[in-house]
Protein backbone atom coordinates (compact mmCIF):
# COMPACT_ATOMS: atom_id res chain seq x y z
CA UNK A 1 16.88 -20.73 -46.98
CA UNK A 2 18.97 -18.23 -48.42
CA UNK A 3 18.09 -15.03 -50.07
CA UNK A 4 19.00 -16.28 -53.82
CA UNK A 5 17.26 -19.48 -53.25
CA UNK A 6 13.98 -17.46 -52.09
CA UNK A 7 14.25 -15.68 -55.32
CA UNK A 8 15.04 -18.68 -57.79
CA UNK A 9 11.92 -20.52 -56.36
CA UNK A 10 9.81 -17.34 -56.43
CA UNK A 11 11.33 -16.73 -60.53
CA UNK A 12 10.40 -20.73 -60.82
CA UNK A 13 7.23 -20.38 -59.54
CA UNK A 14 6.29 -17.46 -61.80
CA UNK A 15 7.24 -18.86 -64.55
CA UNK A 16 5.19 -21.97 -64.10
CA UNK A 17 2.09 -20.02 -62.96
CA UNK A 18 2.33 -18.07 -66.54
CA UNK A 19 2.63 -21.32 -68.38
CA UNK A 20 -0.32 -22.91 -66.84
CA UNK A 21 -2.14 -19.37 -67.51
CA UNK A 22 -1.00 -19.68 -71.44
CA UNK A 23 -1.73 -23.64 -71.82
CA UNK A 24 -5.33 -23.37 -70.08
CA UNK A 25 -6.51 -19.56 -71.07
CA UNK A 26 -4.61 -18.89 -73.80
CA UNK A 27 -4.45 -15.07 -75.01
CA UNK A 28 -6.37 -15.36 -78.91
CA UNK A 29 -9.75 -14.84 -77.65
CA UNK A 30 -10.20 -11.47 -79.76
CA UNK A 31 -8.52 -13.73 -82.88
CA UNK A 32 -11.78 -15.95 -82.27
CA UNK A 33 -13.76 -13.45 -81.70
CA UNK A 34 -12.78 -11.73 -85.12
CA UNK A 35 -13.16 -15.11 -87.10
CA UNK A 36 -16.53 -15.86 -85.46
CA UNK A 37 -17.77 -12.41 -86.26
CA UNK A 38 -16.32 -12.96 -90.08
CA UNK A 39 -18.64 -16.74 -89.81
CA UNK A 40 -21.54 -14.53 -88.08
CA UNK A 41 -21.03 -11.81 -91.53
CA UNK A 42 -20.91 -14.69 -93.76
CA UNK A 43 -23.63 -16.05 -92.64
CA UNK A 44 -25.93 -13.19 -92.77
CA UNK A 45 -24.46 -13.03 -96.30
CA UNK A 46 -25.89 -16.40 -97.20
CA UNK A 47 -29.62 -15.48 -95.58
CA UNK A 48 -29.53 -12.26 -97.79
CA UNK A 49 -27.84 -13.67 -100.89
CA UNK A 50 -28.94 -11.40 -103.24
CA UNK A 51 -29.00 -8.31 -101.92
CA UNK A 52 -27.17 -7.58 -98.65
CA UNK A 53 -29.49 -5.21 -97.09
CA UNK A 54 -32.85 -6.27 -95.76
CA UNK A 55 -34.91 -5.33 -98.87
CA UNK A 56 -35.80 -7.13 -101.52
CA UNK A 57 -37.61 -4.52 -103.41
CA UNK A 58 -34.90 -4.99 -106.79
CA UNK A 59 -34.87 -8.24 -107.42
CA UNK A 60 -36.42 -7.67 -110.66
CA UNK A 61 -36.65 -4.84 -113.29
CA UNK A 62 -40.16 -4.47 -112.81
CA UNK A 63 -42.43 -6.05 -109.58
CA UNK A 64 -44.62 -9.48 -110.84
CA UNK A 65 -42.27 -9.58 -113.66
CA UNK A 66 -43.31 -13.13 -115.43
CA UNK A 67 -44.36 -14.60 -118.80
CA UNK A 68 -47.50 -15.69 -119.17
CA UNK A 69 -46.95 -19.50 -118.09
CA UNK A 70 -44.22 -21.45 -115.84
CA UNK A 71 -44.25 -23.67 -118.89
CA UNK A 72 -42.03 -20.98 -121.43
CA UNK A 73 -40.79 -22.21 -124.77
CA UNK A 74 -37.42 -21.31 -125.81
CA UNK A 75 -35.50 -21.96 -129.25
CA UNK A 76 -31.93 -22.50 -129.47
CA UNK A 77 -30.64 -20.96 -132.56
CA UNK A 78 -27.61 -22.50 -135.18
CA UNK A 79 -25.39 -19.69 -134.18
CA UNK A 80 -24.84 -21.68 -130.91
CA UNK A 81 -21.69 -24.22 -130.70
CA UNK A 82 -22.38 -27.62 -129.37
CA UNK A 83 -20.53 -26.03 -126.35
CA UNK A 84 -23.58 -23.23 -125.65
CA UNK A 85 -25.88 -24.85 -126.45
CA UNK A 86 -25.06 -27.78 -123.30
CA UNK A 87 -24.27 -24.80 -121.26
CA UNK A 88 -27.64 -23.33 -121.86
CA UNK A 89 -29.27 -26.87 -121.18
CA UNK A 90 -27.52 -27.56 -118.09
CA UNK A 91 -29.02 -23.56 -116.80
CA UNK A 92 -32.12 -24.44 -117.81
CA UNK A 93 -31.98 -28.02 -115.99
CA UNK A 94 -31.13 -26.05 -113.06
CA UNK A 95 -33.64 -23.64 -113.07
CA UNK A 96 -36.22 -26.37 -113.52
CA UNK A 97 -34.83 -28.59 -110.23
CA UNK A 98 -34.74 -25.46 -108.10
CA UNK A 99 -38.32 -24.01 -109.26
CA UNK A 100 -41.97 -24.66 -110.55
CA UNK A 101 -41.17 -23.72 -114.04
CA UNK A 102 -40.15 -25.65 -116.86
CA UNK A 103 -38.85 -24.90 -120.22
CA UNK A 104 -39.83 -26.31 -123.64
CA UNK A 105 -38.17 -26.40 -127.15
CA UNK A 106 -40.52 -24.13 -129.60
CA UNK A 107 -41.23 -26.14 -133.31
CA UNK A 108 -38.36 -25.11 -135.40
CA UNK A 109 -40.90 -24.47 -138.05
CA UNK A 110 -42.37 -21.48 -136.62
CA UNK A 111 -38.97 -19.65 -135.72
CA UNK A 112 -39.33 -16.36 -133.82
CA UNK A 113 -42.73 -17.44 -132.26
CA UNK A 114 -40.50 -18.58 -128.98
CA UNK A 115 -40.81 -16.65 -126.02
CA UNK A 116 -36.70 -17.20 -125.01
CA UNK A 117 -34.90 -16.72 -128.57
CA UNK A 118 -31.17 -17.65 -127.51
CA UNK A 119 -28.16 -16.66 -129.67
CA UNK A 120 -24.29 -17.01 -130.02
CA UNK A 121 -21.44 -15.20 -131.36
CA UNK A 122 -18.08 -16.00 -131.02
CA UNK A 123 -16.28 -12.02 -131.51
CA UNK A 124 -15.87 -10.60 -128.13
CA UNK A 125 -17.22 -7.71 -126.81
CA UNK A 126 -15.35 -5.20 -124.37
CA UNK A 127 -16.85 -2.16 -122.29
CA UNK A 128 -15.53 -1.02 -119.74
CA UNK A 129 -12.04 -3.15 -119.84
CA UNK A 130 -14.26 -5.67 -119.39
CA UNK A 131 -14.62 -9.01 -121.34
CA UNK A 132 -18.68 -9.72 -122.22
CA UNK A 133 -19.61 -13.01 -121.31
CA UNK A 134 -23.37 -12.62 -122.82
CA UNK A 135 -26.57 -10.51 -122.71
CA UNK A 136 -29.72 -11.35 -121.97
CA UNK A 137 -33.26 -9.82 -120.41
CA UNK A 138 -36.97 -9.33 -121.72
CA UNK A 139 -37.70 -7.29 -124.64
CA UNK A 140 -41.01 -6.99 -125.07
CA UNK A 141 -43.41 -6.38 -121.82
CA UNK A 142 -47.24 -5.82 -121.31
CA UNK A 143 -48.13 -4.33 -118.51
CA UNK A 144 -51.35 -5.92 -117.02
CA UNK A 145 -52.84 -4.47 -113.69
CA UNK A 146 -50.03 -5.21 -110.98
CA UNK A 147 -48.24 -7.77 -113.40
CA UNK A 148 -45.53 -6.97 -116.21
CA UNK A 149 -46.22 -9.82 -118.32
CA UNK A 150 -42.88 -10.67 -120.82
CA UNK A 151 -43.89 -12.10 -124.25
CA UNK A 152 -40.44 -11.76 -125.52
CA UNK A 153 -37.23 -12.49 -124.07
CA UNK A 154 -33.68 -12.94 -125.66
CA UNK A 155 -30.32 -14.04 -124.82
CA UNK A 156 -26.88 -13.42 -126.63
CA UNK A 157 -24.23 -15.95 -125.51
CA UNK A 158 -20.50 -14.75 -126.08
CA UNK A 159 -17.96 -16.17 -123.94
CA UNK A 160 -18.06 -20.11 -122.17
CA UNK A 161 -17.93 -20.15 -118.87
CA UNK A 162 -14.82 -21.31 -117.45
CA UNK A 163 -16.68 -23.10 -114.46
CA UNK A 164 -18.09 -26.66 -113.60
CA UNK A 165 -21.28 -24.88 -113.72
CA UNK A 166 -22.71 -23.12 -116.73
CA UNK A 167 -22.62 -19.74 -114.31
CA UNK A 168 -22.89 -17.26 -117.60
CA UNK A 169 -25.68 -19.16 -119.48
CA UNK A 170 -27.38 -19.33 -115.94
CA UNK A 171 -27.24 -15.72 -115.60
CA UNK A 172 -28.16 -14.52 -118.82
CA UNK A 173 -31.49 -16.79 -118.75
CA UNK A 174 -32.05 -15.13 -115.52
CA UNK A 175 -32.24 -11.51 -116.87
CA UNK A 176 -34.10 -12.79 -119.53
CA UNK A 177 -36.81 -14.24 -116.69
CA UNK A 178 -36.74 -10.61 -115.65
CA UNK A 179 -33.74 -10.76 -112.53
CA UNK A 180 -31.93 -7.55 -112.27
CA UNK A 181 -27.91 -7.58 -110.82
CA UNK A 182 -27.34 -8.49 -107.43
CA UNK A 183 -25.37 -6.55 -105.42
CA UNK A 184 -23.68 -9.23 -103.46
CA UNK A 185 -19.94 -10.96 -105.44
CA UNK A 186 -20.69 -14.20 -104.01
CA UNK A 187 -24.38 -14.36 -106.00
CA UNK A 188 -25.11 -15.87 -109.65
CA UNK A 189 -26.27 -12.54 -110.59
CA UNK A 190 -23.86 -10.21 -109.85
CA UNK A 191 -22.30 -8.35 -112.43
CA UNK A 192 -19.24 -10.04 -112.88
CA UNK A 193 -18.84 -13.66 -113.49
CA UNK A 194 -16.63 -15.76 -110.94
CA UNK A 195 -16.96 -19.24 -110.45
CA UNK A 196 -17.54 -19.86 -106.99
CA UNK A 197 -21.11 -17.53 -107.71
CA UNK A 198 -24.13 -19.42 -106.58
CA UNK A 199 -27.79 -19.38 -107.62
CA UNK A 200 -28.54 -19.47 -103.66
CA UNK A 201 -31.99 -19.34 -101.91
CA UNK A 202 -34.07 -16.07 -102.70
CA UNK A 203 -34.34 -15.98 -106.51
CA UNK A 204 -35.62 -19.96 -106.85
CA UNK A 205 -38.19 -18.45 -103.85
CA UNK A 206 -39.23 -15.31 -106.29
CA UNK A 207 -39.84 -17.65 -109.07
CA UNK A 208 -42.07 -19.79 -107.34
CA UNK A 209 -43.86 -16.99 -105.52
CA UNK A 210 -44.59 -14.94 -109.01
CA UNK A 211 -45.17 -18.16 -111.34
CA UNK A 212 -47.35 -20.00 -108.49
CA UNK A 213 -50.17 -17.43 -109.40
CA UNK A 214 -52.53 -19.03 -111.60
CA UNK A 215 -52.14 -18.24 -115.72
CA UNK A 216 -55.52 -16.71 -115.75
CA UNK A 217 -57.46 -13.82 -117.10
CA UNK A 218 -59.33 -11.22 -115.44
CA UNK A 219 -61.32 -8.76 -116.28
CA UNK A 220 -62.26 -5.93 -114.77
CA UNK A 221 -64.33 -2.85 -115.10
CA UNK A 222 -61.92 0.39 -115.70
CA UNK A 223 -64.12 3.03 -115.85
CA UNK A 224 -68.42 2.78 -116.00
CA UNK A 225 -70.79 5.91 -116.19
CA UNK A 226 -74.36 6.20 -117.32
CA UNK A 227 -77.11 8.40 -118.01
CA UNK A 228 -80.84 7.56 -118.04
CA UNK A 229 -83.15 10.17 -119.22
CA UNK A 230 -86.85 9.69 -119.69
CA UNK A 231 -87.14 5.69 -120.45
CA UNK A 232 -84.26 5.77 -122.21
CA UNK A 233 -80.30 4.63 -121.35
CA UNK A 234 -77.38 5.25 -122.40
CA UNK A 235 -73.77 4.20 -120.99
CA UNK A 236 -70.23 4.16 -121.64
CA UNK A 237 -67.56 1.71 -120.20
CA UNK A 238 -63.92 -0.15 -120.68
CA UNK A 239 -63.08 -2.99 -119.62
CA UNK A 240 -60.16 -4.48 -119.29
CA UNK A 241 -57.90 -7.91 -118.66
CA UNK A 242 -55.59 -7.39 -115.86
CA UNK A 243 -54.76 -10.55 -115.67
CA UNK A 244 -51.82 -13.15 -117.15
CA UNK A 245 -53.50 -15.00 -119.32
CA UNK A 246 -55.87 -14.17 -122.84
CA UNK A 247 -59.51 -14.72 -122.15
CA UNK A 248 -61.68 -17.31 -124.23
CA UNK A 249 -63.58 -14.75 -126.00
CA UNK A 250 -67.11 -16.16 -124.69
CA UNK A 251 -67.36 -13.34 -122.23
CA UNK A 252 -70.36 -11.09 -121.64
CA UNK A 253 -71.23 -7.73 -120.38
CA UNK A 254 -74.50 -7.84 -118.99
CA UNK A 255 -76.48 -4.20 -118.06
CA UNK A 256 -79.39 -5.36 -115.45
CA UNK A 257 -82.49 -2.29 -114.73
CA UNK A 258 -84.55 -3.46 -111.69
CA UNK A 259 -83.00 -6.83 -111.74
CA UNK A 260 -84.46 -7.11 -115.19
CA UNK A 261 -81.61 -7.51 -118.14
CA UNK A 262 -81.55 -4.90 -120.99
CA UNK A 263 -78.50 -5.48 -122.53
CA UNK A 264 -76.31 -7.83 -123.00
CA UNK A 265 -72.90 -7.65 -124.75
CA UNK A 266 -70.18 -10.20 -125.84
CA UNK A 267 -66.77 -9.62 -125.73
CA UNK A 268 -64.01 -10.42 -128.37
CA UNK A 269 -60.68 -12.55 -126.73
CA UNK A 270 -58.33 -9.97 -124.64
CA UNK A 271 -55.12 -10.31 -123.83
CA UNK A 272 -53.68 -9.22 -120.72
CA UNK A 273 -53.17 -5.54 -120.62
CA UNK A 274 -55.74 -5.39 -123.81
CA UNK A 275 -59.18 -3.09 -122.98
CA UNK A 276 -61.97 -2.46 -124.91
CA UNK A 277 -64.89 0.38 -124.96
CA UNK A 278 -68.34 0.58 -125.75
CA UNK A 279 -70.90 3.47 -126.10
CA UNK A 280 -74.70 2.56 -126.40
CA UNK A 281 -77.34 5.19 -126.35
CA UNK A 282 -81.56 5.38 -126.10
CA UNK A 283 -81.30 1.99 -124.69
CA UNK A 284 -85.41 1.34 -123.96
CA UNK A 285 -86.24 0.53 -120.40
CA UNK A 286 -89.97 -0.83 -119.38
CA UNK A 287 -89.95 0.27 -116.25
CA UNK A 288 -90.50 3.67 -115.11
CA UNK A 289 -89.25 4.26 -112.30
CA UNK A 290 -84.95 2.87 -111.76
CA UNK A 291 -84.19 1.56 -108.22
CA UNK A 292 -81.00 0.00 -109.46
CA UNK A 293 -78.74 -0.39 -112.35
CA UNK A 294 -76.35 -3.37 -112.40
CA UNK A 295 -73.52 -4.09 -114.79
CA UNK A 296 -71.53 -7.07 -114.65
CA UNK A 297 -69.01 -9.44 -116.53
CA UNK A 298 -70.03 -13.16 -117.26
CA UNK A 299 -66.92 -15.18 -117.61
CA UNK A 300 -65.42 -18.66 -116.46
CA UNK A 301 -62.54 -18.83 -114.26
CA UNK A 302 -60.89 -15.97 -113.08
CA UNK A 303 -58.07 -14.57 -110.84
CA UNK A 304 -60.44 -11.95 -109.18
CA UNK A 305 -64.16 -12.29 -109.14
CA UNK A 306 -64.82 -9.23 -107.05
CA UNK A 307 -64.19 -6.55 -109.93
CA UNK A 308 -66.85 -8.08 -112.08
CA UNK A 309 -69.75 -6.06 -110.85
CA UNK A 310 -70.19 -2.31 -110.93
CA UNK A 311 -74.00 -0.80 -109.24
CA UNK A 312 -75.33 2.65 -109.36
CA UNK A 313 -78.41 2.64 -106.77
């Protein structure tokens, strides 16, 4: 064999040997790599799909941010086009497959006693070389021990959405539940409206965490001091209803000496986040010597039964 013909084999054999290398380990590993990365972002994305950090701390404007019920009227209101007004059913139906709460239509007879009043106009509104597509959030909320109960929310429809879904009414009924923006584009709640948005996981999961707590009262003692002097007593205390619901007004305060009941006091209906105060003086007491003073609240069901008692040994 001849020098050329050495070569031409060798060049031959190279050349196959890097074709086998390129069909069986072929060089766009790192391009995988990239897109599996981009799958691995994406998905982390989805886990976290309203915010994209770990905390969850903003979802709403305020923390326990609820109305009173997951059963929350809502009126509709004339200035709403056939249009809207679907869109604004089809959010609601939504809201109502996804989580524990369910909307109802308030009696047209009593307008402005609904706890969602929802509007339309048809002028556009700009800021920010923006369009508007509507407005929405609570505007009236108590603030009840660790909830923030809303008793009033509104929406202002402007623009249809352009979608399949009704992705503006669904997002304006969400502020007015109390959701804040989300800082992730691909969720229902960020700031501007595109129609591939989703409602995703972690808001239907807020909803039924905040509206699974019963809708009851509960009353509490906010501040009890007392002063016996000879065989007399006299006291001051609030109370108050830190809970998410009125009470039935067939409460009682009852002041105990000894085990032995001295006073007893009823209590008008309170609404959550409503106190009230009482001052009684030269309240006679049989016994002469006090072991033990005991006030407590006499009610029916309750969230919290342990801040019903106060003692002073």
């Amino acid at each position: 064999m001849n020098l050329n013909k050495f070569f031409t084999i060798l060049v031959l054999l190279i050349m196959f040997g890097m074709l086998v290398v390129y069909w069986f380990f072929p060089f766009n590993n790192f391009e995988d790599a990239k897109i599996k990365n981009t799958i691995n972002s994406e998905n982390y994305t989805l886990n976290n799909d309203f915010n994209l950090s770990h905390s969850q701390e903003h979802f709403q404007f305020y923390p326990y941010l609820r109305y009173r019920d997951k059963n929350i009227s809502y009126l509709i209101y004339d200035s709403c086009s056939l249009n809207k007004k679907d869109e604004m059913n089809r959010a609601m139906d939504i809201l109502e497959n996804e989580t524990i709460i369910d909307f109802y239509v308030y009696d047209n007879s009593m307008q402005g006693g609904e706890e969602i009043t929802i509007t339309c106009q048809e002028e556009n509104i700009e800021k920010g070389g923006l369009f508007v597509a509507g407005e929405g959030g609570p505007t009236e909320i108590v603030k009840s021990g660790k909830y923030n109960i809303i008793k009033k929310g509104e929406v202002l429809l402007i623009r249809e959405t352009e979608c399949a879904k009704p992705n503006v009414a669904l997002h304006e009924l969400l502020h007015a539940l109390g959701f804040d923006h989300s800082e992730n584009p691909r969720n229902i709640m960020f700031s501007v409206s595109k129609c591939y948005q989703r409602l995703g996981n972690e808001i239907p999961k807020k909803i039924n965490e905040i509206y699974s707590i019963p809708s009851l009262p509960d009353l509490a003692f906010k501040e009890v001091s007392h002063n016996p002097h000879q065989r007399y007593l006299d006291f001051n205390l609030s109370i108050v209803n830190v809970g998410v619901d009125s009470t039935e007004g067939d409460e009682n305060v009852v002041i105990d000496v000894n085990n032995k009941t001295v006073k007893n006091i009823s209590l008008e209906s309170l609404g959550p986040g409503e106190g009230t105060k009482y001052m009684l003086k030269n309240i006679f007491l049989n016994q002469l010597k006090i072991k033990e003073i005991r006030f407590y609240i006499e009610a029916g069901e309750e969230l919290n039964k342990s801040n019903n008692k106060v003692i002073f040994n």
